[in-house]
N, C-alpha and C. Protein backbone atom coordinates (compact mmCIF):
# COMPACT_ATOMS: atom_id res chain seq x y z
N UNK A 1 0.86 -1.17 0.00
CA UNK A 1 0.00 0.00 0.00
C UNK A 1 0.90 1.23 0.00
N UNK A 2 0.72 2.39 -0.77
CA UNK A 2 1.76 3.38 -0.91
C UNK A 2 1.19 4.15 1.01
N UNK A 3 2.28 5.50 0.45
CA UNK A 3 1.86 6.12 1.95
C UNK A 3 0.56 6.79 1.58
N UNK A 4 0.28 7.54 -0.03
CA UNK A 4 -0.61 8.15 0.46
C UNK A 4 -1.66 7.86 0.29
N UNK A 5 -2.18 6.15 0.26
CA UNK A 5 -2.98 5.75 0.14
C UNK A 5 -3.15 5.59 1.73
N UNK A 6 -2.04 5.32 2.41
CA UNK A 6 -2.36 4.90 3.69
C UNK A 6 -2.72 6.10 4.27
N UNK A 7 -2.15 7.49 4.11
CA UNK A 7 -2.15 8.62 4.83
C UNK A 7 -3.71 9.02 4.31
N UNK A 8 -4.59 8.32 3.07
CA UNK A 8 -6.09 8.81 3.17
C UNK A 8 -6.72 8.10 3.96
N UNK A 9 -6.76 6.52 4.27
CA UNK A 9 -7.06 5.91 5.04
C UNK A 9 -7.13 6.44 6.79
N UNK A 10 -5.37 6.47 7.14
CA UNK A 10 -6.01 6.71 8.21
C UNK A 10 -6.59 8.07 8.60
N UNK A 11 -6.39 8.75 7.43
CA UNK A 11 -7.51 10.40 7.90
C UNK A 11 -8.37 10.18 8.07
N UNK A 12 -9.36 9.14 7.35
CA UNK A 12 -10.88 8.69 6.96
C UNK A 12 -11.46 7.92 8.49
N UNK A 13 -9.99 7.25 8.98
CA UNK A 13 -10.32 6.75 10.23
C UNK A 13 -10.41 7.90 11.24
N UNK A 14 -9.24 8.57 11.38
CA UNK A 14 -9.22 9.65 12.38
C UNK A 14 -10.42 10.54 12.27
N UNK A 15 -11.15 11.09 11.32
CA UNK A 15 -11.71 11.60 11.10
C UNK A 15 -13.12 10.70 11.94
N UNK A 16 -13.05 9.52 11.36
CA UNK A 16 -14.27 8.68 11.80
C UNK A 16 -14.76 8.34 13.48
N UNK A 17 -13.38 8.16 14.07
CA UNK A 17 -13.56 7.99 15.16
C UNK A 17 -12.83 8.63 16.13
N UNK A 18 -12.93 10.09 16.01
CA UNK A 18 -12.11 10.95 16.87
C UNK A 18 -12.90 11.02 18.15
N UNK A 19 -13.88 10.84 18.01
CA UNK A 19 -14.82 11.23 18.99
C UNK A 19 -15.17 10.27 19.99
N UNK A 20 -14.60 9.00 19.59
CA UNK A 20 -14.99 7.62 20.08
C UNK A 20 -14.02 7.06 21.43
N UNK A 21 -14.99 7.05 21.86
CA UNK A 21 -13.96 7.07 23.42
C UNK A 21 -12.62 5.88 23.47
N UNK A 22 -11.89 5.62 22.47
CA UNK A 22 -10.64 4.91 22.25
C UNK A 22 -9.14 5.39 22.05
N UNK A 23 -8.28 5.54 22.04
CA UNK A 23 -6.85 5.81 21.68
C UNK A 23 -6.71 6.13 20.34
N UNK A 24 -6.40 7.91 20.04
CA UNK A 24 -6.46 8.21 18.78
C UNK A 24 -4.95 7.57 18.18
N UNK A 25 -4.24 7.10 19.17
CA UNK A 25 -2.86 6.76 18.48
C UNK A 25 -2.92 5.59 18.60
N UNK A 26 -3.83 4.26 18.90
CA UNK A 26 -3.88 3.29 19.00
C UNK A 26 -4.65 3.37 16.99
N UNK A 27 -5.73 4.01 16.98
CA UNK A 27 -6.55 3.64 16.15
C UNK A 27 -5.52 4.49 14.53
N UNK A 28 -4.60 4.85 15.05
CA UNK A 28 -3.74 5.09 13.81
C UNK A 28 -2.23 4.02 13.32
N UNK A 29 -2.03 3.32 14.71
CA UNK A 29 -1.41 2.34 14.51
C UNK A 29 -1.64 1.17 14.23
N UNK A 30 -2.86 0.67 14.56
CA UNK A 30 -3.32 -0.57 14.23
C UNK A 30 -3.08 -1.12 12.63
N UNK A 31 -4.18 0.40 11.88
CA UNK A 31 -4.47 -0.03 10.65
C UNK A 31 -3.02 -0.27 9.94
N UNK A 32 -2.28 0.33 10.25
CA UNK A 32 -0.77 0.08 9.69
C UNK A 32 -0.04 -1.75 9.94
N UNK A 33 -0.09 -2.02 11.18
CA UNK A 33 -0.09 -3.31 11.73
C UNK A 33 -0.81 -4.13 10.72
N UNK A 34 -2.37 -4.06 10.62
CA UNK A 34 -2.98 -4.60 9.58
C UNK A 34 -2.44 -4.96 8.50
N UNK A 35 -2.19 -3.72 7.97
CA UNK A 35 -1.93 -4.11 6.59
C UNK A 35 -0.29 -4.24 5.79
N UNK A 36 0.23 -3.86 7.22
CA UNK A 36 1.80 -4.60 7.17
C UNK A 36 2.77 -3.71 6.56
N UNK A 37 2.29 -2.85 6.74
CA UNK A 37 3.14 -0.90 6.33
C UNK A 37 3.67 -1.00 7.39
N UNK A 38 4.72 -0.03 7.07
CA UNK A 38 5.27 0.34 8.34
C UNK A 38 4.86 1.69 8.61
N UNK A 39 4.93 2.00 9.88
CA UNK A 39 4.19 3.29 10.36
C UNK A 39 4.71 4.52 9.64
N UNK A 40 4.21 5.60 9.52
CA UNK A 40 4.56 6.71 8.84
C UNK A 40 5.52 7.50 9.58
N UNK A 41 5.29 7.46 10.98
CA UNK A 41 6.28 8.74 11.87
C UNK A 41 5.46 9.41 12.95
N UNK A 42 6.38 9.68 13.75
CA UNK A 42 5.64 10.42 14.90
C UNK A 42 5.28 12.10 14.19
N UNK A 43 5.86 12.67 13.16
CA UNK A 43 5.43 13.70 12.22
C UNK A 43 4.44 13.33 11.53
N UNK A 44 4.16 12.50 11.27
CA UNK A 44 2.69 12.23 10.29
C UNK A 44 1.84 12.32 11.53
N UNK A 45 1.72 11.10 12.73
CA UNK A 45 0.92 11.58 13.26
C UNK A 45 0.55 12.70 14.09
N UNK A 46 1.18 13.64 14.58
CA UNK A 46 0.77 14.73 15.24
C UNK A 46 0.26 15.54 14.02
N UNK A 47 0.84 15.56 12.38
CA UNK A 47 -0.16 16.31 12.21
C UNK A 47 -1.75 15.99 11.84
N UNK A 48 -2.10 14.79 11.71
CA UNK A 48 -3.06 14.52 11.42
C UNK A 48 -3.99 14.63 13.21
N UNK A 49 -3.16 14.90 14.22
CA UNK A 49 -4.04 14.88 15.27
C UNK A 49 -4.20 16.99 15.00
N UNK A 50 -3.01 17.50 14.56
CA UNK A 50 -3.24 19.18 14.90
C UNK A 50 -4.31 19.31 13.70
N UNK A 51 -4.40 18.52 12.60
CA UNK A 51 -5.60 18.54 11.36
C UNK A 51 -6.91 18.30 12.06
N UNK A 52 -6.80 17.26 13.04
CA UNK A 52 -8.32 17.40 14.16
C UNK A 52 -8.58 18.05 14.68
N UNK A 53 -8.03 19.08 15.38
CA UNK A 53 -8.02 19.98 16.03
C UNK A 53 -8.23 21.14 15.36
N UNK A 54 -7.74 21.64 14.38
CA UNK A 54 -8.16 22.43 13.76
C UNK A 54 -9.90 22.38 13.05
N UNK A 55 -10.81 21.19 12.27
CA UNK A 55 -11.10 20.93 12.31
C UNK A 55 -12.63 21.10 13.47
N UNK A 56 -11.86 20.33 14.34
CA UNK A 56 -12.88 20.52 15.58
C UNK A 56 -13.17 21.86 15.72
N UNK A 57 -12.05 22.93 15.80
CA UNK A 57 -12.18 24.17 16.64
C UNK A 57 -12.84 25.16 15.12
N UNK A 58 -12.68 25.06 14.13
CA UNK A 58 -13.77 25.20 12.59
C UNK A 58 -14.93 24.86 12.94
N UNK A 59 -15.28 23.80 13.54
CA UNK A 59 -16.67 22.99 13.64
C UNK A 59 -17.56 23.82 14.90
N UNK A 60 -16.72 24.12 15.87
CA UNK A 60 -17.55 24.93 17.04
C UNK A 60 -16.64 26.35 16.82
N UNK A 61 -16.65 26.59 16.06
CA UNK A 61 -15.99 28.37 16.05
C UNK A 61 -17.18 29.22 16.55
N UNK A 62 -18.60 28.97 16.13
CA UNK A 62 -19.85 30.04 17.38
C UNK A 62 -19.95 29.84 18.49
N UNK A 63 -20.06 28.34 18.59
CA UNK A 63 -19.60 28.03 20.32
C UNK A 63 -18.62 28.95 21.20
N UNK A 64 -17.13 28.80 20.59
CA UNK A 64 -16.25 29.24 21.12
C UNK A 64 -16.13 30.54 20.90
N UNK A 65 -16.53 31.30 20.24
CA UNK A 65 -16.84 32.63 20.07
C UNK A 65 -17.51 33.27 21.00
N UNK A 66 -18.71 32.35 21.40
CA UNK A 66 -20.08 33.30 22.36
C UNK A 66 -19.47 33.01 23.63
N UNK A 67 -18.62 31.65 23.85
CA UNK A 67 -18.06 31.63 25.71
C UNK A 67 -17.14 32.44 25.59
N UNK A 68 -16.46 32.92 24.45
CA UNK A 68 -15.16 33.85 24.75
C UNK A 68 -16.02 35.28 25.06
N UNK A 69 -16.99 35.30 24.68
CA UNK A 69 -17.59 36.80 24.67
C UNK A 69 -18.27 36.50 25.95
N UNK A 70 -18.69 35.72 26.48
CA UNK A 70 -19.39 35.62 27.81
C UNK A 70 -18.13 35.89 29.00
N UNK A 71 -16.94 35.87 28.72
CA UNK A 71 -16.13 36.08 29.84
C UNK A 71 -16.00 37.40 29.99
């Protein structure tokens, strides 16, 4: 499997189950284990966790807007 087939994969995962009360660095290592890649790097994954995060904080930007204005 190339990387950036693997690097869509596990976005599709991270993406899928960020929210899921499990190990976001478990559920990015596994699929690699699986399919017998070797892992990408501790640089691949932090950015695909700061890509969640960004993401997330896009997704509630009114949220976090109206508690910042409530302080």
């Amino acid at each position: 499997m190339s990387d950036i087939l693997l690097s869509f994969v596990l976005g599709i995962i991270q993406g899928l189950t960020e929210f899921l009360p499990i190990s976001s660095s478990a559920h990015l290592l596994l699929p690699s284990l699986i399919f017998g890649v070797t892992d990408l790097g501790l640089s691949f994954d932090v950015a695909v966790h700061a890509g969640t995060l960004f993401a997330v904080l896009y997704y509630f930007k009114k949220e976090i807007l109206l508690m910042t204005k409530s302080i």
